[in-house]
C-alpha atoms as a PDB file:
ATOM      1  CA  UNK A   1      -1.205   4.665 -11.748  1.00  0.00           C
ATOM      2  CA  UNK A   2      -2.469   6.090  -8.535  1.00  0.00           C
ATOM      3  CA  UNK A   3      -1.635   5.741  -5.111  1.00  0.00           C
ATOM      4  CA  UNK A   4      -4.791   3.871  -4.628  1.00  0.00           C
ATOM      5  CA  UNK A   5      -4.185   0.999  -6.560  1.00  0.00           C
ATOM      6  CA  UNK A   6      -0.932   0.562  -4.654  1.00  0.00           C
ATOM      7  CA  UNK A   7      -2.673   0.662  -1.710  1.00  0.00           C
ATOM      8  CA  UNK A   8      -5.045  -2.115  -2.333  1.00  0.00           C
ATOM      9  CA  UNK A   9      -2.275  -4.316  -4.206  1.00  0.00           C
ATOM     10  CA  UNK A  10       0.081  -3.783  -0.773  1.00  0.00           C
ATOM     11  CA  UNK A  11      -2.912  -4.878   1.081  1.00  0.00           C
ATOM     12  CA  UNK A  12      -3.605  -7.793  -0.908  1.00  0.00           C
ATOM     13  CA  UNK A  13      -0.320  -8.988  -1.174  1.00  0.00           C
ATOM     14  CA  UNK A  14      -0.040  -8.808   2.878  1.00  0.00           C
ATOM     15  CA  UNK A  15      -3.430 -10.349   3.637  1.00  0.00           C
ATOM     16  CA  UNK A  16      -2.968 -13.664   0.857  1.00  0.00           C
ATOM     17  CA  UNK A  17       0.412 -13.483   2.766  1.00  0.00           C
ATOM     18  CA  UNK A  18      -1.287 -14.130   5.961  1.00  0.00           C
ATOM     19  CA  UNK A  19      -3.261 -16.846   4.920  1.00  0.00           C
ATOM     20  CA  UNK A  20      -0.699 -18.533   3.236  1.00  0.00           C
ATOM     21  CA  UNK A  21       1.385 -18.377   6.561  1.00  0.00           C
ATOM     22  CA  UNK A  22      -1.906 -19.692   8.546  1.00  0.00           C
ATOM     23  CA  UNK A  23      -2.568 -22.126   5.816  1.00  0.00           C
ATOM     24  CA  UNK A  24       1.069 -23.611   6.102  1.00  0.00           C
ATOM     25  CA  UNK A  25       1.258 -23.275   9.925  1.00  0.00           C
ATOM     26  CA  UNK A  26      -2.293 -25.189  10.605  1.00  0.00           C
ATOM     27  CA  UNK A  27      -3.583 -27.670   7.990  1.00  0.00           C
ATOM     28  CA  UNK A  28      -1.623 -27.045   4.982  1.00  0.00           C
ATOM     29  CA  UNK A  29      -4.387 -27.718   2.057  1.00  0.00           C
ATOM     30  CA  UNK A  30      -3.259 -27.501  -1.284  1.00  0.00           C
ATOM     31  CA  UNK A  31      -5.884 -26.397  -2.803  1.00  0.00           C
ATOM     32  CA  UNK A  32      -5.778 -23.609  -0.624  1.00  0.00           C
ATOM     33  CA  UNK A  33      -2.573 -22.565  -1.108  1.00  0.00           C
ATOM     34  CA  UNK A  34      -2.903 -23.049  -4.821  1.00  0.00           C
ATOM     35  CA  UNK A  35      -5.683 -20.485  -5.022  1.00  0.00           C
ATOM     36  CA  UNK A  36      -4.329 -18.083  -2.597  1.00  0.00           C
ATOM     37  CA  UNK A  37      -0.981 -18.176  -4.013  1.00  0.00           C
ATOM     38  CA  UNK A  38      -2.028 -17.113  -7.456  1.00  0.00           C
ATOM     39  CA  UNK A  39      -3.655 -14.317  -5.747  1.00  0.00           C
ATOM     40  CA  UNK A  40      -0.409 -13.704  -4.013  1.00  0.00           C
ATOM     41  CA  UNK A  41       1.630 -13.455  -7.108  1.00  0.00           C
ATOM     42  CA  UNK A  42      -0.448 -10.882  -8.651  1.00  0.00           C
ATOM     43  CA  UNK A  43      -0.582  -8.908  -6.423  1.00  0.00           C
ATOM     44  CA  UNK A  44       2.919  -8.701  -5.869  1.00  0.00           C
ATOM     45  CA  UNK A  45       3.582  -8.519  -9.796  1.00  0.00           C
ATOM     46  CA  UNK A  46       0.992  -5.817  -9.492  1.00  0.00           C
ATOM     47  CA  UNK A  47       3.349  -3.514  -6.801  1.00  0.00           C
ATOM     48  CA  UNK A  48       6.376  -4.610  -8.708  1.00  0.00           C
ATOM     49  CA  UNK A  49       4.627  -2.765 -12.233  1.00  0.00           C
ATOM     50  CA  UNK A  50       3.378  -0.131 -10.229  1.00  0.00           C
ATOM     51  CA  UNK A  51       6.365   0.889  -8.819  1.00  0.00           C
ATOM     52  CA  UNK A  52       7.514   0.826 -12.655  1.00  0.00           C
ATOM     53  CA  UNK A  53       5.002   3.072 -13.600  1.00  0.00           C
ATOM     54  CA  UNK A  54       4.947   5.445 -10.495  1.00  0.00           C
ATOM     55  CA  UNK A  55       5.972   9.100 -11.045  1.00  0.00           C
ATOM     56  CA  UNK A  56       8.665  10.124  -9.280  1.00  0.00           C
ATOM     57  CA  UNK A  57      10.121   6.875  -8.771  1.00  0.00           C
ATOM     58  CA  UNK A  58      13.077   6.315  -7.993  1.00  0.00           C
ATOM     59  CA  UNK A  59      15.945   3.391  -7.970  1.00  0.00           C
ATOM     60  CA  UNK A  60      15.555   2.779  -4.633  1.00  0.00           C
ATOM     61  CA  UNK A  61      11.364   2.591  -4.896  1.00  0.00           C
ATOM     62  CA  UNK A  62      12.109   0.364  -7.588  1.00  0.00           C
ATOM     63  CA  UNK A  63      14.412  -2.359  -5.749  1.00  0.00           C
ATOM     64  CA  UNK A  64      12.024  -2.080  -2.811  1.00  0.00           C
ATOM     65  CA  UNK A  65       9.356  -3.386  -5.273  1.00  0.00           C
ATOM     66  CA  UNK A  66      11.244  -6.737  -5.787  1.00  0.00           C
ATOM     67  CA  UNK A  67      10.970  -7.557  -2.451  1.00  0.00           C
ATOM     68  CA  UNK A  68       8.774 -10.385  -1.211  1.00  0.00           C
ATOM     69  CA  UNK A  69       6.623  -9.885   1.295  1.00  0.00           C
ATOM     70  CA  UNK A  70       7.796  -6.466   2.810  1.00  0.00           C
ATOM     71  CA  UNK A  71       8.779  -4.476  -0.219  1.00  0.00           C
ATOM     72  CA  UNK A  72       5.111  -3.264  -1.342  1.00  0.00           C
ATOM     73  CA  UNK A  73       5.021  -1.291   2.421  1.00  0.00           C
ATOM     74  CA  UNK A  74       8.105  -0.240   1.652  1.00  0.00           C
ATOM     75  CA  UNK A  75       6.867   1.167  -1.549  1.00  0.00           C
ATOM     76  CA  UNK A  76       3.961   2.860  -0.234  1.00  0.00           C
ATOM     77  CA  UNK A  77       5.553   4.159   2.672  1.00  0.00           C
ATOM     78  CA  UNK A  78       8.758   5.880   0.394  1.00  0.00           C
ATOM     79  CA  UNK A  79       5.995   7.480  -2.268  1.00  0.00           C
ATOM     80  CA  UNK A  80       4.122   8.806   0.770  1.00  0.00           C
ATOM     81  CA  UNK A  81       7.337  10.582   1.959  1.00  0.00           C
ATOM     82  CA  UNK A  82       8.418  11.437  -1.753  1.00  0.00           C
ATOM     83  CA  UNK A  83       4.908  12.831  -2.858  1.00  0.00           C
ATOM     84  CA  UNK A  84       3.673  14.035   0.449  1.00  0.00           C
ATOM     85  CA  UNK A  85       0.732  12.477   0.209  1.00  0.00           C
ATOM     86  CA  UNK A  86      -1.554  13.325   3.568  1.00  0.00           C
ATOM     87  CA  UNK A  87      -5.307  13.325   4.326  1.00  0.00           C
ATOM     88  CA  UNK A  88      -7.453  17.003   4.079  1.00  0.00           C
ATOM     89  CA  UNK A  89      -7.305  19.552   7.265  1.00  0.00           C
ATOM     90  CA  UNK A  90     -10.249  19.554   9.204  1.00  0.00           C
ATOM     91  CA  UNK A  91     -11.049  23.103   7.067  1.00  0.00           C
ATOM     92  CA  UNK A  92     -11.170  21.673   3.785  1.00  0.00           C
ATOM     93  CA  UNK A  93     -13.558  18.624   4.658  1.00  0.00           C
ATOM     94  CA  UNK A  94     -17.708  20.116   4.263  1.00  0.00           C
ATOM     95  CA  UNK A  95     -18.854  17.764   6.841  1.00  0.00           C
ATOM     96  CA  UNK A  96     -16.409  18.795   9.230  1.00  0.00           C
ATOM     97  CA  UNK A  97     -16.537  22.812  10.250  1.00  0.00           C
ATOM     98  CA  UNK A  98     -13.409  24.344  11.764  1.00  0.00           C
ATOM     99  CA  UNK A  99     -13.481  24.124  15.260  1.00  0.00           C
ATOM    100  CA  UNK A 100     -11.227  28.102  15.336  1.00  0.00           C
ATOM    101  CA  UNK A 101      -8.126  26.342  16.615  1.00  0.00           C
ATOM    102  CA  UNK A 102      -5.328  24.076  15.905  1.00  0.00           C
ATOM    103  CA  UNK A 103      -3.256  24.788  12.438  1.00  0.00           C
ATOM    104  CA  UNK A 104      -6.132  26.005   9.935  1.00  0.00           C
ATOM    105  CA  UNK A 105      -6.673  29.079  12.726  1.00  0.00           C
ATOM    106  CA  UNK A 106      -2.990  30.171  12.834  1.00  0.00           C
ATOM    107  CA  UNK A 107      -3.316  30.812   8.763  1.00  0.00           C
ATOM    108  CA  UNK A 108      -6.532  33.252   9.725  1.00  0.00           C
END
């Protein structure tokens, strides 16, 4: 499982959690909340099983899986830390040239 597919689960878990906040705070359809609330639930099963299946998981990623609402951020943000996940220096992107300072120039 990548880190990917967490990210867009922890995003769709948060955003059908927004609407199902608006939805109760404003009109409060039904059928909206049905629909949005299955979407909800997979999504969250889907962080729950990713966390699972997440190398270099740990307890603690695990427990922060089971919780509503918050826990797939958590999630995210602790297999950031633990894999060091972080975008490419300027250096290694082709578009981009190195500009001769910063930290890529140091390493010259």
């Amino acid at each position: 499982m990548s880190f990917r597919l967490l990210r867009i689960a922890v995003i769709a878990q948060a955003a059908t959690l927004a609407l199902l906040l608006g939805n109760l705070l404003t009109v409060a359809e039904g059928m909206v909340s049905a629909l949005v609330g299955a979407v909800h639930g997979v999504a969250y099963l889907m962080v729950v099983l990713i966390a699972l299946r997440l190398p270099g998981s740990d307890a603690t990623m695990r427990l922060h899986a089971l919780i509503p609402g918050v826990g797939g951020a958590a999630v995210l943000h602790r297999a950031h830390r633990i894999h060091r996940v972080r975008p490419a220096r300027r250096s290694d992107r082709p578009d981009r040239p190195d500009p001769g300072f910063g930290p890529t120039a140091a390493a010259r």
